[in-house]
N, C-alpha and C. Protein backbone atom coordinates (compact mmCIF):
# COMPACT_ATOMS: atom_id res chain seq x y z
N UNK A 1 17.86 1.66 7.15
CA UNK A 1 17.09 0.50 6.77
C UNK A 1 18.09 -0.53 6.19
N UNK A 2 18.09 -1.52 6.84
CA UNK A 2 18.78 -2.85 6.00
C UNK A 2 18.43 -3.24 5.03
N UNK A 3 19.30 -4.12 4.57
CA UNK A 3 18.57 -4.58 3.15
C UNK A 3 17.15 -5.42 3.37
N UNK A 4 17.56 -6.32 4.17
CA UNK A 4 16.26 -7.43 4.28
C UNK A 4 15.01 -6.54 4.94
N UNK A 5 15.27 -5.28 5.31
CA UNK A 5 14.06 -4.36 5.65
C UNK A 5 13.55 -3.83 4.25
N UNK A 6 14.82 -3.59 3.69
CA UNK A 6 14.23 -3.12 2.46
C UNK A 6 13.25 -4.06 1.74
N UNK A 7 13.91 -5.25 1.59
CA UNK A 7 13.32 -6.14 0.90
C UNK A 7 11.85 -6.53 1.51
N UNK A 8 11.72 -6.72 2.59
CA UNK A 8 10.33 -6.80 3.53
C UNK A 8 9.21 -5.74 2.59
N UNK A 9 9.68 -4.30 2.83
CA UNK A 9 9.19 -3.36 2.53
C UNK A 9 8.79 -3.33 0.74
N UNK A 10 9.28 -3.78 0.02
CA UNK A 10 9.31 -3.79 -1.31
C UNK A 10 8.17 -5.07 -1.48
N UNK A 11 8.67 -5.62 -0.96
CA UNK A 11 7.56 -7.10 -1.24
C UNK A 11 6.38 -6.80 -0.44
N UNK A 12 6.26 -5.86 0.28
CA UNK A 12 4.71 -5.87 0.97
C UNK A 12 4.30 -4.66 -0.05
N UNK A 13 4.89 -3.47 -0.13
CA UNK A 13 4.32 -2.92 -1.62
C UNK A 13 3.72 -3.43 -2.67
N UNK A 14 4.37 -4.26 -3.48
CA UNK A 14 4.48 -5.38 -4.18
C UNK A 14 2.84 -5.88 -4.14
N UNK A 15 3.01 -6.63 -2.62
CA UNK A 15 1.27 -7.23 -2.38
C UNK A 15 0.25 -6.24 -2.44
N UNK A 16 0.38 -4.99 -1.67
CA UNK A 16 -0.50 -4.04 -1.53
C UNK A 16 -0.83 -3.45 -2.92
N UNK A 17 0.03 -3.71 -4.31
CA UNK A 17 -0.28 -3.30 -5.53
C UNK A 17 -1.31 -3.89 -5.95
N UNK A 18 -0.99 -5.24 -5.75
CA UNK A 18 -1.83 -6.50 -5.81
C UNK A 18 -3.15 -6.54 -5.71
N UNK A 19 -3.51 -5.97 -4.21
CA UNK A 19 -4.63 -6.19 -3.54
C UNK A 19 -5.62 -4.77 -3.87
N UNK A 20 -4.63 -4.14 -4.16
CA UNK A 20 -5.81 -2.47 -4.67
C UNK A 20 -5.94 -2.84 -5.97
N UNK A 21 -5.40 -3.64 -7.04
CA UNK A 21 -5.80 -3.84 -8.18
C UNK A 21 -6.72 -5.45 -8.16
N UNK A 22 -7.20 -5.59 -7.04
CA UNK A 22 -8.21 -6.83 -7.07
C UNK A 22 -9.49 -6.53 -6.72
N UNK A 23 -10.40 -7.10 -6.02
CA UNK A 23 -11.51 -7.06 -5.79
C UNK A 23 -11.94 -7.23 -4.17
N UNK A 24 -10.59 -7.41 -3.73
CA UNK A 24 -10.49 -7.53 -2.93
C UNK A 24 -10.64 -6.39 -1.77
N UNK A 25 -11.50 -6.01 -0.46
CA UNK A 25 -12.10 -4.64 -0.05
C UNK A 25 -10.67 -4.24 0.75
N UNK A 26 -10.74 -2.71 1.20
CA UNK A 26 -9.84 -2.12 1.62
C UNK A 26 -9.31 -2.88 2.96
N UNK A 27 -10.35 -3.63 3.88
CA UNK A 27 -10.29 -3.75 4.83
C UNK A 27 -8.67 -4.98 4.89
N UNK A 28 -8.97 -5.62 3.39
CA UNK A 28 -7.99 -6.48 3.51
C UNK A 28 -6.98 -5.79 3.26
N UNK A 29 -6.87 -5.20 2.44
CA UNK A 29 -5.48 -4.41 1.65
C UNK A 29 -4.52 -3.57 2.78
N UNK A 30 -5.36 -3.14 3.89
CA UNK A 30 -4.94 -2.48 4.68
C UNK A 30 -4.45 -3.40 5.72
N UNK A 31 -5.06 -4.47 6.18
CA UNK A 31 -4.37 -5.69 7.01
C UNK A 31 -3.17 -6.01 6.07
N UNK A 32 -3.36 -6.15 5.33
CA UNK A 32 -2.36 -7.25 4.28
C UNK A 32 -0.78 -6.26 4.46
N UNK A 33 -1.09 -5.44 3.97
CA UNK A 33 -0.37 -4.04 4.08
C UNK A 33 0.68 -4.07 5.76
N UNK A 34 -0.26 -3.90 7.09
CA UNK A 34 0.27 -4.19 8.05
C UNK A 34 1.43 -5.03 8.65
N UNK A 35 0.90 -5.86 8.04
CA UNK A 35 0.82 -7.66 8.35
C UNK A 35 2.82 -8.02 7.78
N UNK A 36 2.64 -7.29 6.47
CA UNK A 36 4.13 -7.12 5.72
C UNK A 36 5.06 -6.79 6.01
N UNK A 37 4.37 -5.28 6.65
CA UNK A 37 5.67 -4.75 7.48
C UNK A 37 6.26 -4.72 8.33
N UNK A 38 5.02 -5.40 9.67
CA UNK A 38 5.42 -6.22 10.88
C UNK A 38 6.01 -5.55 11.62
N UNK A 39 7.26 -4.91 11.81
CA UNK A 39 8.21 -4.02 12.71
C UNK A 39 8.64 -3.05 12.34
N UNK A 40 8.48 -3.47 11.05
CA UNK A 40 9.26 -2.16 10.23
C UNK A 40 7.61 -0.77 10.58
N UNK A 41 7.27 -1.30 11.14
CA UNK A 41 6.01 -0.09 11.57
C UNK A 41 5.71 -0.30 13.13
N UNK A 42 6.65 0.64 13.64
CA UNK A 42 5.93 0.95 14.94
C UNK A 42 4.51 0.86 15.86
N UNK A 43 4.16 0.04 16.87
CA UNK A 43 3.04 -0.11 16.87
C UNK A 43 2.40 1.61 16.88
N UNK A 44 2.73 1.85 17.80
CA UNK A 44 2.17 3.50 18.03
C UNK A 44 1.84 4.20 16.83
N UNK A 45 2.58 3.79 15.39
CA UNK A 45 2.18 4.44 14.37
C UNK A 45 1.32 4.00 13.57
N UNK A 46 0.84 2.69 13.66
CA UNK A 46 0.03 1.92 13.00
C UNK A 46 -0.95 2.68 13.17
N UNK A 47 -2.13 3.37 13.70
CA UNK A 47 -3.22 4.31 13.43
C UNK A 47 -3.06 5.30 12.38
N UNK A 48 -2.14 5.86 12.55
CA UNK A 48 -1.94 6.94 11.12
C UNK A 48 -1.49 6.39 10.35
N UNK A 49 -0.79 5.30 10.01
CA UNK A 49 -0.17 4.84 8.79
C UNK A 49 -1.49 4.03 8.09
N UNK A 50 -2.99 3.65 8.68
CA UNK A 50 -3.98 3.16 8.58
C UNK A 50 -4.67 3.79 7.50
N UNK A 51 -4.67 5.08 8.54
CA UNK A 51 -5.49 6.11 7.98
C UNK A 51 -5.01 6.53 6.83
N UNK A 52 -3.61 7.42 6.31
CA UNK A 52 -2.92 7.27 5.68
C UNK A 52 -3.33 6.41 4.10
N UNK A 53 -3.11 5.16 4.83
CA UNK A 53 -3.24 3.85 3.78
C UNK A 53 -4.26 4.12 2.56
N UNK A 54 -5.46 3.89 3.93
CA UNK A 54 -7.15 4.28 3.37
C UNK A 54 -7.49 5.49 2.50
N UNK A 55 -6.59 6.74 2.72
CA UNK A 55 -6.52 7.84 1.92
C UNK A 55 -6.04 7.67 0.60
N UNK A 56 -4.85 6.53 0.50
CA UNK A 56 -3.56 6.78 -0.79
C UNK A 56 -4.58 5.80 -1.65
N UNK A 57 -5.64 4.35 -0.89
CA UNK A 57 -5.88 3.91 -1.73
C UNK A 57 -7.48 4.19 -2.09
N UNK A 58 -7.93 5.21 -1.61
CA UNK A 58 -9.16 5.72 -2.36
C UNK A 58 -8.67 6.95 -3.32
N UNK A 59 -7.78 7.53 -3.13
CA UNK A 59 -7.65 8.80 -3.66
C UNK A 59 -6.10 8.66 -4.97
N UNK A 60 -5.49 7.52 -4.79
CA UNK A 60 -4.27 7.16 -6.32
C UNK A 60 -4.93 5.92 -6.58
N UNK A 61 -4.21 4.91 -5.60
CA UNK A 61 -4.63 3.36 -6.36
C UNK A 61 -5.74 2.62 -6.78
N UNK A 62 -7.02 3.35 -6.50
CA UNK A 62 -8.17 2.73 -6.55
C UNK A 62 -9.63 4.16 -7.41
N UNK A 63 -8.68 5.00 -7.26
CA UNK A 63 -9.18 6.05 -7.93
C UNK A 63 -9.84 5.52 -9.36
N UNK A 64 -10.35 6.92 -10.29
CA UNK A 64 -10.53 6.71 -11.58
C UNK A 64 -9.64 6.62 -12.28
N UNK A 65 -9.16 5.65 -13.30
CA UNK A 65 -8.55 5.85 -14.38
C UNK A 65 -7.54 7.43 -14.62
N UNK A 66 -8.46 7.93 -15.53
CA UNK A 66 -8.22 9.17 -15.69
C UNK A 66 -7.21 9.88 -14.37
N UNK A 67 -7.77 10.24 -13.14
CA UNK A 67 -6.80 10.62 -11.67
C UNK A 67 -5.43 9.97 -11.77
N UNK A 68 -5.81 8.68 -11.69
CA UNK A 68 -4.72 7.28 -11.51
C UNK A 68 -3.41 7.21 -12.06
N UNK A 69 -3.77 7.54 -13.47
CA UNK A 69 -2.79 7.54 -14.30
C UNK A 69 -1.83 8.68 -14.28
N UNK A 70 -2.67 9.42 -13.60
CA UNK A 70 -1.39 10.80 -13.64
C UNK A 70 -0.50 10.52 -12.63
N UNK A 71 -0.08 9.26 -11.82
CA UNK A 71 0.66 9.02 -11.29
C UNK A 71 1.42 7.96 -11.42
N UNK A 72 1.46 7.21 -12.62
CA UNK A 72 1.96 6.55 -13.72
C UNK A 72 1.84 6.17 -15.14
N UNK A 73 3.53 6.13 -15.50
CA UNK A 73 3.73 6.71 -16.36
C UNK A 73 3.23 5.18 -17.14
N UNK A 74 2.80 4.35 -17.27
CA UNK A 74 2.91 2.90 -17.83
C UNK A 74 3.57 2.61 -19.22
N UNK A 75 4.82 2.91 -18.57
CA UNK A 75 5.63 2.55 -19.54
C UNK A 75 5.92 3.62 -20.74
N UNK A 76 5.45 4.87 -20.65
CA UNK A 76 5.39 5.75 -21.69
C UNK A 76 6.66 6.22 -21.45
């Protein structure tokens, strides 16, 4: 990975933090998500990396509190 892949990749994280901590519905978070990484995601893999997505952000980022946090440390 190059840097400016890296950097692609960090800054669409970045948004996707964004968008699971808004109000905003999965449907976007998961475009938005796509949309970032552009090449750096294979088309052929874009179905599982979807699915994937939809899993990490019902089940860490969008979870309860309580779940959530056991996967950061905020600052402790």
């Amino acid at each position: 990975m190059t840097r400016a892949q890296l950097e692609a990749y960090r800054a669409g994280f970045d948004h996707l933090l964004a968008c699971a901590a808004s109000d905003r519905g999965d449907d976007a978070c998961v475009a938005g998500w796509l949309a970032d990484l552009g090449a750096l995601l294979p088309g052929a893999e874009r179905p599982f990396a979807e699915k994937l997505l939809r899993s990490y952000l019902a089940n860490a980022l969008r979870a309860p509190a309580e779940r959530r946090d056991r996967y950061c440390a905020h600052g402790r």
